[in-house]
Protein backbone atom coordinates (compact mmCIF):
# COMPACT_ATOMS: atom_id res chain seq x y z
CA UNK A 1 -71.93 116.02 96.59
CA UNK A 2 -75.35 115.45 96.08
CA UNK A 3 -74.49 112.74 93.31
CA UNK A 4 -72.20 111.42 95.45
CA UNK A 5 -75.26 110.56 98.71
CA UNK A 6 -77.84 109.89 96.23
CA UNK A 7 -75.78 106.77 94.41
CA UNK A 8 -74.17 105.61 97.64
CA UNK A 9 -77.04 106.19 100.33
CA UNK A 10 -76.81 102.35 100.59
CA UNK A 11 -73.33 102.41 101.34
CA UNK A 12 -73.67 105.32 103.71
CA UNK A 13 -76.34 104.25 105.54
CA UNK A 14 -74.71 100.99 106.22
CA UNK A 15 -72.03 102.65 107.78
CA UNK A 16 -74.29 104.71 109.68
CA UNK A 17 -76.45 102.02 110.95
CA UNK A 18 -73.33 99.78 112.11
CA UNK A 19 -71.86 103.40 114.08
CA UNK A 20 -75.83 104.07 115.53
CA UNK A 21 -75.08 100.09 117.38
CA UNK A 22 -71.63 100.33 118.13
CA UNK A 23 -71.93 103.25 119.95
CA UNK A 24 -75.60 102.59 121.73
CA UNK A 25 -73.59 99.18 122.67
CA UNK A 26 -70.61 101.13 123.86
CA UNK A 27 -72.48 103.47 125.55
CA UNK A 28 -74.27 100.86 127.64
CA UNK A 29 -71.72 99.12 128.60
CA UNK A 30 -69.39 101.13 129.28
CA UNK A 31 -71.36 103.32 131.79
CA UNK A 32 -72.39 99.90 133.91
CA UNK A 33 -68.72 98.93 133.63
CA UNK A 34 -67.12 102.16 134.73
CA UNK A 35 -69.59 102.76 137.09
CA UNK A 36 -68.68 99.62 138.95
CA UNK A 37 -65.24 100.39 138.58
CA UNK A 38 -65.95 103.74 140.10
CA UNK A 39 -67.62 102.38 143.05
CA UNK A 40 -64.67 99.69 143.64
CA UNK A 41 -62.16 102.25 143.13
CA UNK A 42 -63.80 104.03 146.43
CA UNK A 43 -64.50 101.24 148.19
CA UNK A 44 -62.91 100.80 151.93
CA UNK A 45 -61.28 97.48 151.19
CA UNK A 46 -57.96 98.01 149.64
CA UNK A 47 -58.29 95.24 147.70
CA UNK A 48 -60.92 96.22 145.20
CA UNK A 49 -59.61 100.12 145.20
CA UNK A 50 -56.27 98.19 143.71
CA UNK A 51 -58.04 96.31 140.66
CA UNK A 52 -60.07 99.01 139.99
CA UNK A 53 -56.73 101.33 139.84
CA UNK A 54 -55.22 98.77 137.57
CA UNK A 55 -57.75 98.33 135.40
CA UNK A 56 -58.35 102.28 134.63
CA UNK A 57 -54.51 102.68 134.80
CA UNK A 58 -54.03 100.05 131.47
CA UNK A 59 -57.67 101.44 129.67
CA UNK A 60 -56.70 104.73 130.06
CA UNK A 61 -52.98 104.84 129.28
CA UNK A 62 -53.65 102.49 125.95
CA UNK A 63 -54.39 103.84 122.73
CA UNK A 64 -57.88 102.89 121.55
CA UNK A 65 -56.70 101.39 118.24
CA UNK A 66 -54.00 99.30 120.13
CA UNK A 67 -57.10 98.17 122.31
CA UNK A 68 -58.95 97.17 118.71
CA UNK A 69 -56.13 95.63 117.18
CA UNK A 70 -55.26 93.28 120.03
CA UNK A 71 -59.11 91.69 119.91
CA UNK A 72 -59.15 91.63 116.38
CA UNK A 73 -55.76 90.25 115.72
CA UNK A 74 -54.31 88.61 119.08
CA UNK A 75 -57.36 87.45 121.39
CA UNK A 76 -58.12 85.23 118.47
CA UNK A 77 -55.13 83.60 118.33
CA UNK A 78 -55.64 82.36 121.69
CA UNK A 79 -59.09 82.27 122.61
CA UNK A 80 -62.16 82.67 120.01
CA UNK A 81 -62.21 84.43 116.56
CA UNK A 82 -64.54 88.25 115.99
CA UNK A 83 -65.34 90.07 113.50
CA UNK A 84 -64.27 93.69 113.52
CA UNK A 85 -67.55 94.61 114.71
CA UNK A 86 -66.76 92.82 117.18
CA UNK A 87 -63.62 93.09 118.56
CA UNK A 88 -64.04 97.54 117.99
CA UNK A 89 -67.14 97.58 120.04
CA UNK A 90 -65.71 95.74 122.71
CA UNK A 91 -62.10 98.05 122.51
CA UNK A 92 -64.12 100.88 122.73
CA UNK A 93 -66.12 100.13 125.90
CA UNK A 94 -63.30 99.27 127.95
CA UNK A 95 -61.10 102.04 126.48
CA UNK A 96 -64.11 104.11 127.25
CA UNK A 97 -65.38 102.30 130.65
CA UNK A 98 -61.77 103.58 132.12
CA UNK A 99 -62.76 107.40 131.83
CA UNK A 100 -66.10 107.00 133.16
CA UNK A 101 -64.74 105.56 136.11
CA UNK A 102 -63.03 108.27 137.12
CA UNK A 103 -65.73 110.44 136.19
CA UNK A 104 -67.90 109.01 138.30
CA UNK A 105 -65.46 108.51 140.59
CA UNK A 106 -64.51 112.07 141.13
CA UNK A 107 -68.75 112.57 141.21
CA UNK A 108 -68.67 110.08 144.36
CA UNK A 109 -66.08 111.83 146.12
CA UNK A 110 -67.62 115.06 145.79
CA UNK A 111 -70.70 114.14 147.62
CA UNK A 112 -70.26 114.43 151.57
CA UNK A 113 -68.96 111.79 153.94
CA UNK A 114 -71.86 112.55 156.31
CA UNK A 115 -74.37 111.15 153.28
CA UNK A 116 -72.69 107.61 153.51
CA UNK A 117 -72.55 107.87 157.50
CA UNK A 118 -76.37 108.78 157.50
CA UNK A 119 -77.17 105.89 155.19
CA UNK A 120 -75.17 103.41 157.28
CA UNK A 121 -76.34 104.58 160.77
CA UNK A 122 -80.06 104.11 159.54
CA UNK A 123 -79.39 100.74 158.86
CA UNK A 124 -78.13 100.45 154.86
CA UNK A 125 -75.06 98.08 153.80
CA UNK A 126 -72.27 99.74 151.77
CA UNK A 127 -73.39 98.99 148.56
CA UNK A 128 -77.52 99.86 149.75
CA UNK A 129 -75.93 103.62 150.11
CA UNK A 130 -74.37 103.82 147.30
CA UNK A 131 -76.99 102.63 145.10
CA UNK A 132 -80.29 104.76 146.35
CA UNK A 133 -78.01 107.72 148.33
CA UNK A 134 -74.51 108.55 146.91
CA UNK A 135 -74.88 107.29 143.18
CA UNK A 136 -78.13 109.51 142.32
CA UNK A 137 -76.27 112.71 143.66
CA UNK A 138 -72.88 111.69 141.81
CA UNK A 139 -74.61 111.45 138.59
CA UNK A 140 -76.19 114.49 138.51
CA UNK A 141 -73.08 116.44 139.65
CA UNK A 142 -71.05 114.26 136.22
CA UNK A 143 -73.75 115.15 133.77
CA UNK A 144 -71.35 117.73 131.90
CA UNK A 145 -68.16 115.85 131.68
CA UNK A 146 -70.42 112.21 130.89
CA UNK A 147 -71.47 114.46 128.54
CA UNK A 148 -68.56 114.54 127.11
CA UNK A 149 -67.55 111.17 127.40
CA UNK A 150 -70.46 110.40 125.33
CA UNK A 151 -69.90 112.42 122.51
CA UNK A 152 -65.91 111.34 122.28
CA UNK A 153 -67.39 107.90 122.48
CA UNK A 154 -69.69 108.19 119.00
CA UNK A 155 -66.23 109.99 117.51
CA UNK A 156 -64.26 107.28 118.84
CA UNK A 157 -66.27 104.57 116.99
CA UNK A 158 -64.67 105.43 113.96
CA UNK A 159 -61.83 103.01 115.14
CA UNK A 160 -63.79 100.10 113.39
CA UNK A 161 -63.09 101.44 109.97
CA UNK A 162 -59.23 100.18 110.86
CA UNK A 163 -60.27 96.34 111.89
CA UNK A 164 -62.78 96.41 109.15
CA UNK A 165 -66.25 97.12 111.39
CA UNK A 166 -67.92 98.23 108.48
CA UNK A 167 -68.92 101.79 110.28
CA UNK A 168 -69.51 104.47 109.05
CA UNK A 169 -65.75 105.69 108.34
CA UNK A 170 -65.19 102.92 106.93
CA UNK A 171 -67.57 102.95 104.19
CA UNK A 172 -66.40 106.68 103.99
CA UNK A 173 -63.11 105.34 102.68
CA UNK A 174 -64.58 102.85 100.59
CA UNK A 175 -66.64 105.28 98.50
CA UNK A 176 -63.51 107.66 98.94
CA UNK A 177 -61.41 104.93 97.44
CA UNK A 178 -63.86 103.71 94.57
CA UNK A 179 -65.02 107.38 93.38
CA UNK A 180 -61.99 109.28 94.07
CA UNK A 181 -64.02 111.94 95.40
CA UNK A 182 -62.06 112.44 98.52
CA UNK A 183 -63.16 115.88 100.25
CA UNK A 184 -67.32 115.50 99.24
CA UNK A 185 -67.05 112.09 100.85
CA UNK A 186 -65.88 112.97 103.84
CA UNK A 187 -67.54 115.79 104.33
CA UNK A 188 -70.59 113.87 103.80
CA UNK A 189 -69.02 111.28 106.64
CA UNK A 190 -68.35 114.02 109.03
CA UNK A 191 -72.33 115.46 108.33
CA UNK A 192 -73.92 112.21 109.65
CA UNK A 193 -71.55 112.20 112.89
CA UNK A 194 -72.55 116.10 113.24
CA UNK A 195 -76.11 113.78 112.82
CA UNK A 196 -75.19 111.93 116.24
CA UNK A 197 -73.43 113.94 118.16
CA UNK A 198 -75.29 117.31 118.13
CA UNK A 199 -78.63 115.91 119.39
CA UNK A 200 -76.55 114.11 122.36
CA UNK A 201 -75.14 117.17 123.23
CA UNK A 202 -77.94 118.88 123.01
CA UNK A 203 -79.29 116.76 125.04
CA UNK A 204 -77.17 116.53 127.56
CA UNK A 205 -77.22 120.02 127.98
CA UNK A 206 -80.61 120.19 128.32
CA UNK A 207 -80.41 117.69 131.38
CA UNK A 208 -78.02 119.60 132.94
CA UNK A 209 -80.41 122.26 133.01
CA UNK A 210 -82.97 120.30 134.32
């Protein structure tokens, strides 16, 4: 197995490198986009509460590699051509985008109505409250199960090794395929996710605590 890191590391590391940016992008994204989802889906005006529903209802109920596939193989039929890069990153942030939302929706609804009344009677606009009142006591109430969004999110990213992202699953099956080494490869593969998603966890844990 050793063998096997030591005349590939270039390969590997590739793959790890391309899964370190897909999922920091991901990540990013995703929370800012389900967050605002979150806070439309909560909104008074029935309007916005409908979209938001919509759009979780389709992100959630889709498979993520259906999500993948359609922007690496339909959108650019129609629209613009990606790479596989591409077209995973941006499958897995709205695939992902749809969960936080109702994370952080269900973190909104648990803080009181009287903290939104307060806010408003002392002067705030809707979205003034839920920026600097509601939205800093939601997070900290969702830090468990964003947690856990998080880490399903690095996992997740292996989804690019099926529209050719290059990750790190991907070059898992291309040293798999070229060495025939099957089970020291992807044990190798599944040591460098331990290598991501431990410390997040970890992490997350420890802000919990905190």
């Amino acid at each position: 197995m050793w063998s096997l890191l030591t005349d590939n590391w270039q390969t590997f590391l590739i793959g790890f490198w391309n899964t370190v940016c897909c999922s920091i992008l991901a990540l990013i994204f995703s929370l800012i986009i389900g967050s605002g989802f979150a806070i439309l889906e909560t909104n008074p005006n029935k309007f916005w509460r409908t979209i938001a529903k919509i759009y979780i209802e389709i992100f959630r109920n889709i498979p993520l590699l259906v999500i993948a596939m359609i922007f690496y193989l339909v959108i650019p039929q129609f629209w613009f051509k990606m790479n596989g890069f591409t077209a995973g990153t941006i499958g897995l942030t709205l695939y992902t985008s749809a969960f936080i939302a109702e994370t952080v929706r269900s973190g909104i609804e648990s803080v009181g109505d009287g903290q939104m009344e307060g806010a408003r009677s002392n002067g705030m606009t809707y979205w003034q409250a839920m920026r600097y009142v509601i939205l800093p006591q939601a997070f900290k109430i969702v830090i468990p199960p964003l947690g856990n969004q998080f880490v399903n999110l690095i996992k997740n990213s292996s989804v690019l090794a099926f529209v050719a992202g290059f990750d790190l699953m991907y070059q898992g099956d291309v040293i798999a395929s070229s060495t025939f080494q099957t089970i020291p490869t992807y044990i190798i593969v599944g040591l460098f996710y331990l290598i991501l998603t431990l410390p997040l966890s970890y992490y997350m844990q420890h802000l919990e605590n905190k």
